[in-house]
N, C-alpha and C. Protein backbone atom coordinates (compact mmCIF):
# COMPACT_ATOMS: atom_id res chain seq x y z
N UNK A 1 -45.59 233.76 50.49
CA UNK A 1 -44.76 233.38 51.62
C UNK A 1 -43.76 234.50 51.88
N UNK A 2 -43.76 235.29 53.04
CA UNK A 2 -42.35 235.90 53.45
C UNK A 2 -41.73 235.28 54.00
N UNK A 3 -40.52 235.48 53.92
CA UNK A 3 -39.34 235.14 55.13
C UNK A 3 -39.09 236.70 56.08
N UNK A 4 -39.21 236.27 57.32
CA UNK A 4 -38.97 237.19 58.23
C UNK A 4 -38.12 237.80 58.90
N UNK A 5 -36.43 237.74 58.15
CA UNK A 5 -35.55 237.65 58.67
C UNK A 5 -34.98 239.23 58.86
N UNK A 6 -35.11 239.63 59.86
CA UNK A 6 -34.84 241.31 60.04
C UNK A 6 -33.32 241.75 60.99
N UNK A 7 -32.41 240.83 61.41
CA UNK A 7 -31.38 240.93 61.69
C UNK A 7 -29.80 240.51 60.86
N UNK A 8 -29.21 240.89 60.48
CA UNK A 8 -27.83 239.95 60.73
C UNK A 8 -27.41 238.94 61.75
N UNK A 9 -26.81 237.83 61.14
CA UNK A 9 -26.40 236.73 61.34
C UNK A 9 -25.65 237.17 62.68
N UNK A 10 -25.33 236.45 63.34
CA UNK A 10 -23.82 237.10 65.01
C UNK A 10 -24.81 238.22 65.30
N UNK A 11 -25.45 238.73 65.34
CA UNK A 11 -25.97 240.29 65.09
C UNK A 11 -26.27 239.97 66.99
N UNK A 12 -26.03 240.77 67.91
CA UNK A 12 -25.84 240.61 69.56
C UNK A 12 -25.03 239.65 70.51
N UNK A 13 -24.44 239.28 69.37
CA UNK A 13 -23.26 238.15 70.46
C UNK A 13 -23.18 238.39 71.40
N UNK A 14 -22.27 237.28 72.39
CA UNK A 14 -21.37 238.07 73.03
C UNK A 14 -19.77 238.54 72.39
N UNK A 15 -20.16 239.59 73.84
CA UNK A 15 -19.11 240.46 73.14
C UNK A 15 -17.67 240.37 73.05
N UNK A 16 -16.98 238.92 73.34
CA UNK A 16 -15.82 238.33 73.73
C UNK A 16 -16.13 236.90 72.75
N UNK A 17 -15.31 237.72 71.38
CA UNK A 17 -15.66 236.78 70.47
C UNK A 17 -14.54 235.15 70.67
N UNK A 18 -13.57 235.58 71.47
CA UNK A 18 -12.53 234.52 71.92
C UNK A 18 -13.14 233.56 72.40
N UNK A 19 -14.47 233.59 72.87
CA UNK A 19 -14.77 232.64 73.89
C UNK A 19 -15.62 232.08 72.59
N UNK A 20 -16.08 232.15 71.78
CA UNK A 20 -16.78 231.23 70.51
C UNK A 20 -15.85 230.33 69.92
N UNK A 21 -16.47 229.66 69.58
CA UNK A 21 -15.75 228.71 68.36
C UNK A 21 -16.28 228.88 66.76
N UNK A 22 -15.41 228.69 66.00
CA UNK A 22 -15.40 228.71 64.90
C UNK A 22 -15.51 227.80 64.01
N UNK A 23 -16.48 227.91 63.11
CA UNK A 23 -16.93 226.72 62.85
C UNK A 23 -16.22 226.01 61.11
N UNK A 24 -16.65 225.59 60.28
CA UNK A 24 -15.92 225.00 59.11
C UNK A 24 -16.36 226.52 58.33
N UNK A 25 -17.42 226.58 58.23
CA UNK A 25 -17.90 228.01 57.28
C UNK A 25 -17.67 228.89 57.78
N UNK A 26 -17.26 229.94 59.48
CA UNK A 26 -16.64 230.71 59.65
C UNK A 26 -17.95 231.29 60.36
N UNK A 27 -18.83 230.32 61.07
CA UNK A 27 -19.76 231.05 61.46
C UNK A 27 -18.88 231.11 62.76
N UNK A 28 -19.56 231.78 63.97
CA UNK A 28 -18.77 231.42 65.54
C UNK A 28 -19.84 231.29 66.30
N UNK A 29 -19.70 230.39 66.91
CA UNK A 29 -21.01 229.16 67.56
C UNK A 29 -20.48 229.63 69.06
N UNK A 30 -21.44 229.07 69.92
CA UNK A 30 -21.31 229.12 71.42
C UNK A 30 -20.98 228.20 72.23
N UNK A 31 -20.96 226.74 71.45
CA UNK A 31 -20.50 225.63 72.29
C UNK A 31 -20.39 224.86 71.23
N UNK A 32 -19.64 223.77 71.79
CA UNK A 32 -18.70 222.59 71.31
C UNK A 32 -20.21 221.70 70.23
N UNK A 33 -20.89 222.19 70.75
CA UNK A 33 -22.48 221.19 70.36
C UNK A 33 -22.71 221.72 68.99
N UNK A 34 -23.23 223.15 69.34
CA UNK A 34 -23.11 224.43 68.64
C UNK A 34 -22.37 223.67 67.09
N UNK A 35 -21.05 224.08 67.35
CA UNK A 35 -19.96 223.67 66.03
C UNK A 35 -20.14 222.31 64.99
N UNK A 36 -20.49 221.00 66.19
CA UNK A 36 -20.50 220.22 65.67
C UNK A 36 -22.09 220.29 64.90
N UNK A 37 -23.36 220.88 64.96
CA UNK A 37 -24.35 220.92 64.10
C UNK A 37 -23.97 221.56 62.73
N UNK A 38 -23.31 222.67 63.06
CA UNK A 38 -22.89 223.72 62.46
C UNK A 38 -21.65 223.36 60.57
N UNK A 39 -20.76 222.59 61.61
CA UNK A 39 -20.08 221.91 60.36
C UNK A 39 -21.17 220.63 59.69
N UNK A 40 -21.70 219.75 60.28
CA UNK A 40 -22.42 219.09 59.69
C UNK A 40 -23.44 219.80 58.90
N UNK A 41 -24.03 220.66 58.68
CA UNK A 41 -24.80 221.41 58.10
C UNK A 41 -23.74 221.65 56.76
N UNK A 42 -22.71 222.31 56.89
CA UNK A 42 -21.43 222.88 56.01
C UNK A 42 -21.31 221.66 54.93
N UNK A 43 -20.99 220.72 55.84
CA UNK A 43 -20.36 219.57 55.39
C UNK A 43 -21.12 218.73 54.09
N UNK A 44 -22.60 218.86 54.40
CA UNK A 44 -23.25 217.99 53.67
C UNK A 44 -24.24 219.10 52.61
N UNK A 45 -23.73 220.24 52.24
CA UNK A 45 -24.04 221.29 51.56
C UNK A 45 -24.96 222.02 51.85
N UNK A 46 -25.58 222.77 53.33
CA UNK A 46 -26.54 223.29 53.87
C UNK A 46 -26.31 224.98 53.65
N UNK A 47 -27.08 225.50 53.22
CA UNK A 47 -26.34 226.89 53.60
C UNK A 47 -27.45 227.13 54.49
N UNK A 48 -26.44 228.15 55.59
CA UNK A 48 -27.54 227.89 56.87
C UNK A 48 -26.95 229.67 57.49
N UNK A 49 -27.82 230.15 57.99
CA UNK A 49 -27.69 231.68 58.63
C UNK A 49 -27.73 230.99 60.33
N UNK A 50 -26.89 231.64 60.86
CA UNK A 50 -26.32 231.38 62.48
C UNK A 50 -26.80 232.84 63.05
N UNK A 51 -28.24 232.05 64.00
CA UNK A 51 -28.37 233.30 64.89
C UNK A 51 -29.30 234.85 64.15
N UNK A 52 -29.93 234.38 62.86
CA UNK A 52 -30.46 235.73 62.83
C UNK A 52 -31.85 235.66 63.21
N UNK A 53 -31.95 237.34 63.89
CA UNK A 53 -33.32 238.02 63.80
C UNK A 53 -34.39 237.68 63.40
N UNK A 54 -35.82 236.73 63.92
CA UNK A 54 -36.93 236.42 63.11
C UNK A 54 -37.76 237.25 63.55
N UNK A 55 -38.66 238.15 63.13
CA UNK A 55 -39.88 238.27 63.48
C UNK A 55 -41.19 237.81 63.51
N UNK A 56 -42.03 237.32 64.65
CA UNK A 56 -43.43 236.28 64.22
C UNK A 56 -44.09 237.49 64.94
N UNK A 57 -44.97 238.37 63.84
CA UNK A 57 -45.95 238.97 64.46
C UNK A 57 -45.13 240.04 64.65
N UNK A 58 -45.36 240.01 66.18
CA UNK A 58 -44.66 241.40 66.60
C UNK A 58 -43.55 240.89 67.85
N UNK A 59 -43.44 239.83 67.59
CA UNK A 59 -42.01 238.62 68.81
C UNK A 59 -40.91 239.12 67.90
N UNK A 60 -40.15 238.97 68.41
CA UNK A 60 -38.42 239.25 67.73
C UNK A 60 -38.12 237.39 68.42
N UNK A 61 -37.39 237.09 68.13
CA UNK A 61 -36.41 235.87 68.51
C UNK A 61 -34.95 235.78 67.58
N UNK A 62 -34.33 234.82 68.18
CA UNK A 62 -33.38 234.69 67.37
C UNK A 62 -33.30 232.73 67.50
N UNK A 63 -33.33 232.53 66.38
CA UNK A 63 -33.48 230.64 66.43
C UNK A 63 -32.08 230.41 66.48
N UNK A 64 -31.50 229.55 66.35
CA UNK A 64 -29.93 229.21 66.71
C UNK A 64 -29.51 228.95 64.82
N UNK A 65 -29.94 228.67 63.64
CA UNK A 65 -30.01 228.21 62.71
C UNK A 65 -31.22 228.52 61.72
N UNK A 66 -31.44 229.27 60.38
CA UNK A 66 -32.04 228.79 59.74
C UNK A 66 -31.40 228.11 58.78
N UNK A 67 -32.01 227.70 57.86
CA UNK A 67 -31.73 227.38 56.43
C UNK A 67 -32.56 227.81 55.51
N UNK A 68 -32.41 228.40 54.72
CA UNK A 68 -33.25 229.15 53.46
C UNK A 68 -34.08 227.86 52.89
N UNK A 69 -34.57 228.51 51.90
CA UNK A 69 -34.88 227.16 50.77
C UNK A 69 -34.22 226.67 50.04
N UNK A 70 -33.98 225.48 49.95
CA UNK A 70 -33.05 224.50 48.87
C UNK A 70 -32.87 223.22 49.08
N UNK A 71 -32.58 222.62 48.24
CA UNK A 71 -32.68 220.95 48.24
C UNK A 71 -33.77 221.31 47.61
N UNK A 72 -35.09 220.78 47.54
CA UNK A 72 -36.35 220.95 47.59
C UNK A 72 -37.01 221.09 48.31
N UNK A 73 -36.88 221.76 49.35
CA UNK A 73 -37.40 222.07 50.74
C UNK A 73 -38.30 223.53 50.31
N UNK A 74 -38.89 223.66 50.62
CA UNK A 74 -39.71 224.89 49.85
C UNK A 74 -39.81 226.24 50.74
N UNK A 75 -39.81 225.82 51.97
CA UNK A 75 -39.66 227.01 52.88
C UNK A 75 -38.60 226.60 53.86
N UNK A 76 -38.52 228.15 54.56
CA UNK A 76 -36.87 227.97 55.19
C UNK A 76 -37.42 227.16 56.77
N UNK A 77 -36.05 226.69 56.95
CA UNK A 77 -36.11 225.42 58.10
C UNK A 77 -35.62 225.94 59.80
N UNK A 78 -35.90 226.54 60.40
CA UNK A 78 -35.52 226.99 61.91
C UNK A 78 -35.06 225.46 62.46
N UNK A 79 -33.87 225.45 62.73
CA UNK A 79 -33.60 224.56 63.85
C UNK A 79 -32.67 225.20 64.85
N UNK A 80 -33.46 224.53 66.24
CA UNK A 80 -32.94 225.15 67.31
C UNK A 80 -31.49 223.80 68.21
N UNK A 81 -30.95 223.79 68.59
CA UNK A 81 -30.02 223.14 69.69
C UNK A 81 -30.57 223.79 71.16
N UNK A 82 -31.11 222.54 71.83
CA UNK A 82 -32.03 222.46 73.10
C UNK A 82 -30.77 222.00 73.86
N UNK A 83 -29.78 222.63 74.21
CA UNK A 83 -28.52 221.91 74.96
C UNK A 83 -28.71 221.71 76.54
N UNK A 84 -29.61 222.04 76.87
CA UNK A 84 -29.86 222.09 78.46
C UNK A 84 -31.15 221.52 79.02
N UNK A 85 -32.00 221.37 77.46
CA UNK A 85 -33.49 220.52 77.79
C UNK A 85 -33.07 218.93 78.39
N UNK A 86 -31.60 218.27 77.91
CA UNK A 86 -31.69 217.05 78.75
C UNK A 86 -29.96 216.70 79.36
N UNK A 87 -30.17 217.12 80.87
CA UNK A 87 -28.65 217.51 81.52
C UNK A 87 -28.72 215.77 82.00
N UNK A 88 -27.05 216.01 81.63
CA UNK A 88 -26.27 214.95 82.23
C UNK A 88 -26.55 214.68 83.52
N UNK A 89 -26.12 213.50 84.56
CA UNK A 89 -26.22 212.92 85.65
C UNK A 89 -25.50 214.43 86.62
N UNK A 90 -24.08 214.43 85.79
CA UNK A 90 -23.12 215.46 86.30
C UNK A 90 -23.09 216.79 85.66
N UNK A 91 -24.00 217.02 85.80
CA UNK A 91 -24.39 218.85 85.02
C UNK A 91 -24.29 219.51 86.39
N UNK A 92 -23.85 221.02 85.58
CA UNK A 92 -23.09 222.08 86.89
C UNK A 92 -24.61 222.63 87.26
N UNK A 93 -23.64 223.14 88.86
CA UNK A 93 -24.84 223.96 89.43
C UNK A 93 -25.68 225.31 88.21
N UNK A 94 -25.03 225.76 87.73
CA UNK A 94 -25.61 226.63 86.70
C UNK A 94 -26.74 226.04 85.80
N UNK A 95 -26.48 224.97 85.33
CA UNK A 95 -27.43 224.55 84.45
C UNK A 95 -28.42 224.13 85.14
N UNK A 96 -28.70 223.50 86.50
CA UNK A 96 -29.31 222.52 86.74
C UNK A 96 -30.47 224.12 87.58
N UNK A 97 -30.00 225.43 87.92
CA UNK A 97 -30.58 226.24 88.04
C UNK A 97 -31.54 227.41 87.32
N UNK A 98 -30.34 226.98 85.65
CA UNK A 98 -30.74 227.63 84.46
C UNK A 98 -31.93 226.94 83.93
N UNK A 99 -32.23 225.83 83.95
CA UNK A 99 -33.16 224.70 83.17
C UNK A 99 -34.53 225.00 83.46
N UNK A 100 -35.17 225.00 84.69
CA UNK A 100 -36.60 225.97 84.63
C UNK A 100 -37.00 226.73 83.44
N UNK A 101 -36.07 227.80 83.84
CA UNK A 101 -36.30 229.15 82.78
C UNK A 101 -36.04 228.87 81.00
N UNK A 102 -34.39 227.94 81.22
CA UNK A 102 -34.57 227.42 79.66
C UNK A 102 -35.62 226.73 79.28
N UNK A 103 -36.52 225.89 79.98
CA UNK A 103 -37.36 225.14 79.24
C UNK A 103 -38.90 226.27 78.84
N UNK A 104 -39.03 227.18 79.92
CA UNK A 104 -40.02 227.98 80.01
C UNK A 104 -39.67 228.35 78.15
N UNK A 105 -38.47 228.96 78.44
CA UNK A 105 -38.05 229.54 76.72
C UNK A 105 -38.18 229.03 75.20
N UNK A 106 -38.38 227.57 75.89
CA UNK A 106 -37.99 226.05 74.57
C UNK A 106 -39.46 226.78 74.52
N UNK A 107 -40.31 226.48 75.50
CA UNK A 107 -41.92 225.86 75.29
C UNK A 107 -42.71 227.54 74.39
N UNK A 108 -41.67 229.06 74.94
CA UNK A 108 -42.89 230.04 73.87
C UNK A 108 -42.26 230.11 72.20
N UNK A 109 -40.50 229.40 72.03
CA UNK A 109 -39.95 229.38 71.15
C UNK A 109 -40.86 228.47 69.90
N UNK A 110 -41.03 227.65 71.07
CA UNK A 110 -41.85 226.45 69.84
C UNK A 110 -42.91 226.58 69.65
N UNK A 111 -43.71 227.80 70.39
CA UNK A 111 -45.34 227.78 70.67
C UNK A 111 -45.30 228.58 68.58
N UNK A 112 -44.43 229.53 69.26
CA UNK A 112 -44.15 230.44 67.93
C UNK A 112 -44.10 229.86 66.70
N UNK A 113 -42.72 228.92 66.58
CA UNK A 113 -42.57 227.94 65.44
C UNK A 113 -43.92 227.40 64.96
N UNK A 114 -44.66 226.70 65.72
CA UNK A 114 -45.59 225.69 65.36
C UNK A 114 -46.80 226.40 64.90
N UNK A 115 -47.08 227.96 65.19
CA UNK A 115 -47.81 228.82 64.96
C UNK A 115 -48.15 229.64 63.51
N UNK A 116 -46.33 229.60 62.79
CA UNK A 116 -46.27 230.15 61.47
C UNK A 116 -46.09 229.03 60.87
N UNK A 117 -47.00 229.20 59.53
CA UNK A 117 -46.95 228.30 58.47
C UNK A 117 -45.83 228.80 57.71
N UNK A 118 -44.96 229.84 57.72
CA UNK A 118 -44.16 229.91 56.38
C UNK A 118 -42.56 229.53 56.78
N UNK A 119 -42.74 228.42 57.87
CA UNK A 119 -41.35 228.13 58.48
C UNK A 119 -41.64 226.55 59.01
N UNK A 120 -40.64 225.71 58.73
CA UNK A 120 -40.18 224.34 59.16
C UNK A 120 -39.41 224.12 60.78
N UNK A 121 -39.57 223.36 61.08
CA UNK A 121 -38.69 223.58 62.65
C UNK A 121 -38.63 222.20 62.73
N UNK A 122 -36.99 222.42 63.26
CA UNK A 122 -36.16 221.32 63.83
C UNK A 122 -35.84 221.53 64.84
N UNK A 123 -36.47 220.85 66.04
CA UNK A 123 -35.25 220.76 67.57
C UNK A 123 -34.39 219.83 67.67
N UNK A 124 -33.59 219.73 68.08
CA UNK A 124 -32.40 218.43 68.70
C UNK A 124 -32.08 218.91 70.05
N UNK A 125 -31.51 218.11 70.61
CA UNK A 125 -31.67 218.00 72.39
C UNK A 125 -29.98 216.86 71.70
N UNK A 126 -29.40 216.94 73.01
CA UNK A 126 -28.04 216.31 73.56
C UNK A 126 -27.96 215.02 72.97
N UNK A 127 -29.38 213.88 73.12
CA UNK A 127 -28.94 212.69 72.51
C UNK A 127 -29.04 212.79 71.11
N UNK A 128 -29.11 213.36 70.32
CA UNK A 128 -29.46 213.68 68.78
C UNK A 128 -27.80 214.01 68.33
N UNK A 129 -26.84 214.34 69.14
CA UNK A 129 -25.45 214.65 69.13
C UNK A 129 -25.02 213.31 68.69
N UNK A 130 -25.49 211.78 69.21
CA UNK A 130 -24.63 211.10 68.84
C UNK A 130 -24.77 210.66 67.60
N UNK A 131 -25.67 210.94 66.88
CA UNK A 131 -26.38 210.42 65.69
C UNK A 131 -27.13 211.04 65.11
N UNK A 132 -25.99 212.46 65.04
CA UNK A 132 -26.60 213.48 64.43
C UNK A 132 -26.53 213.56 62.91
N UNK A 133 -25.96 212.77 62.18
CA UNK A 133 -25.86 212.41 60.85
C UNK A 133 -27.24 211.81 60.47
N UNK A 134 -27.89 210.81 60.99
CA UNK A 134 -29.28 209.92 60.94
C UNK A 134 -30.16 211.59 61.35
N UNK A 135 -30.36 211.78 62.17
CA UNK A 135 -31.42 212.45 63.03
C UNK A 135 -31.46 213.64 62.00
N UNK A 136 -30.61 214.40 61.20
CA UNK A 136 -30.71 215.89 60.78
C UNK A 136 -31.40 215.35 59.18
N UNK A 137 -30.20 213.99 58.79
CA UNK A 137 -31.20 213.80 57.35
C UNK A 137 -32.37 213.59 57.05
N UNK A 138 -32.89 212.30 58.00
CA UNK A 138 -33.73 211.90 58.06
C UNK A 138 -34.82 213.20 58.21
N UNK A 139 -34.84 214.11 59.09
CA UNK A 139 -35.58 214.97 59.29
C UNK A 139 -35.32 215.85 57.65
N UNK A 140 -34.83 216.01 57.35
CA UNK A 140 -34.66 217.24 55.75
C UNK A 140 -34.99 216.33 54.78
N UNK A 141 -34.88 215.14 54.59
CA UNK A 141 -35.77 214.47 53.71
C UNK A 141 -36.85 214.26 54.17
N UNK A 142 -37.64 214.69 55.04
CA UNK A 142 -39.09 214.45 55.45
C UNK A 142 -39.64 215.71 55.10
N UNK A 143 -39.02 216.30 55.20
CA UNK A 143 -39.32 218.18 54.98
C UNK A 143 -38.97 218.08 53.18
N UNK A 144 -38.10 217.52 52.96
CA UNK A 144 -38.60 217.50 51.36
C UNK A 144 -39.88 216.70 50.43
N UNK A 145 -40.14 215.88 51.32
CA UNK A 145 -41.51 215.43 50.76
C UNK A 145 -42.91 216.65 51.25
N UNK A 146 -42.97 217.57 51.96
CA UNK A 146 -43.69 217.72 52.56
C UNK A 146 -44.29 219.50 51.38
C-alpha cells in the first residue's frame, strides 16, 4: 500500500490568511462548516492533514481532509465537505451559479476516490452538519470493520 501524499498541508491557500478560520488544532479552514468538521475530528482524537496534495495516477487533487491510519482503520480516510452540493432555499447568486461546475468537480473527485483501493472516502454535504457527531462515527466505525 502507498500513501500518495506529495504536498504540504495549507500548501496553495489563499493568500489572505485573515479570511480563514482557525480551527482547535491550528489548522485554517475556509468556512464556518470547514471548522466545525475540523474540531470534531480534533476533538474526538483524529489526527487529520487539512488540504494536502494527493496524487492518483498522474491527477494531482487536493481532498479537503485526510486521516492517516489509526484507530484500526488500516488505510488512510479522504473526506471531502460537499458545501454547495445541497444549497439552501436562500443561497447567493454565486453559489447557485458556482454549483454546475462544483458538482461537475464532486462527480471526477469521487470518480478518482472510488477508483484507488489504497484510500477510504467520506463525503458529507450540509445536512450531515447537523448530526455530524452520528454521521462521522458511524461512518469510521464501519471503516474499522472493513
Amino acid at each position: 500500500m502507498g500513501i500518495h501524499i506529495v504536498g504540504l498541508p495549507n500548501k496553495g491557500m489563499a493568500k489572505s490568511r485573515q479570511s480563514l478560520l482557525k480551527t482547535a488544532c491550528g489548522h485554517r479552514v475556509k468556512s464556518k462548516a470547514e471548522k466545525r468538521i475540523d474540531d470534531w475530528l480534533y476533538r474526538n482524537g483524529w489526527i487529520s492533514i487539512y488540504e494536502p496534495e494527493i496524487k492518483f495516477n498522474k491527477t494531482k487533487t487536493q481532498p479537503d481532509w485526510v486521516l492517516l491510519p489509526q484507530k484500526g482503520i488500516t488505510k488512510p480516510v479522504i473526506i471531502e465537505y460537499w458545501g454547495l452540493s445541497v444549497l439552501r432555499p436562500n443561497a447567493s447568486y454565486w453559489a447557485q451559479e458556482a454549483q454546475p461546475k462544483y458538482q461537475e468537480k464532486r462527480r471526477f473527485k469521487e470518480s478518482l476516490y472510488s477508483e484507488d483501493e489504497n484510500y477510504y472516502y467520506i463525503g458529507l454535504e450540509l445536512p450531515d452538519l447537523t448530526q455530524l457527531d452520528e454521521v462521522l462515527s458511524e461512518a469510521l466505525t464501519l471503516l474499522k470493520e472493513c
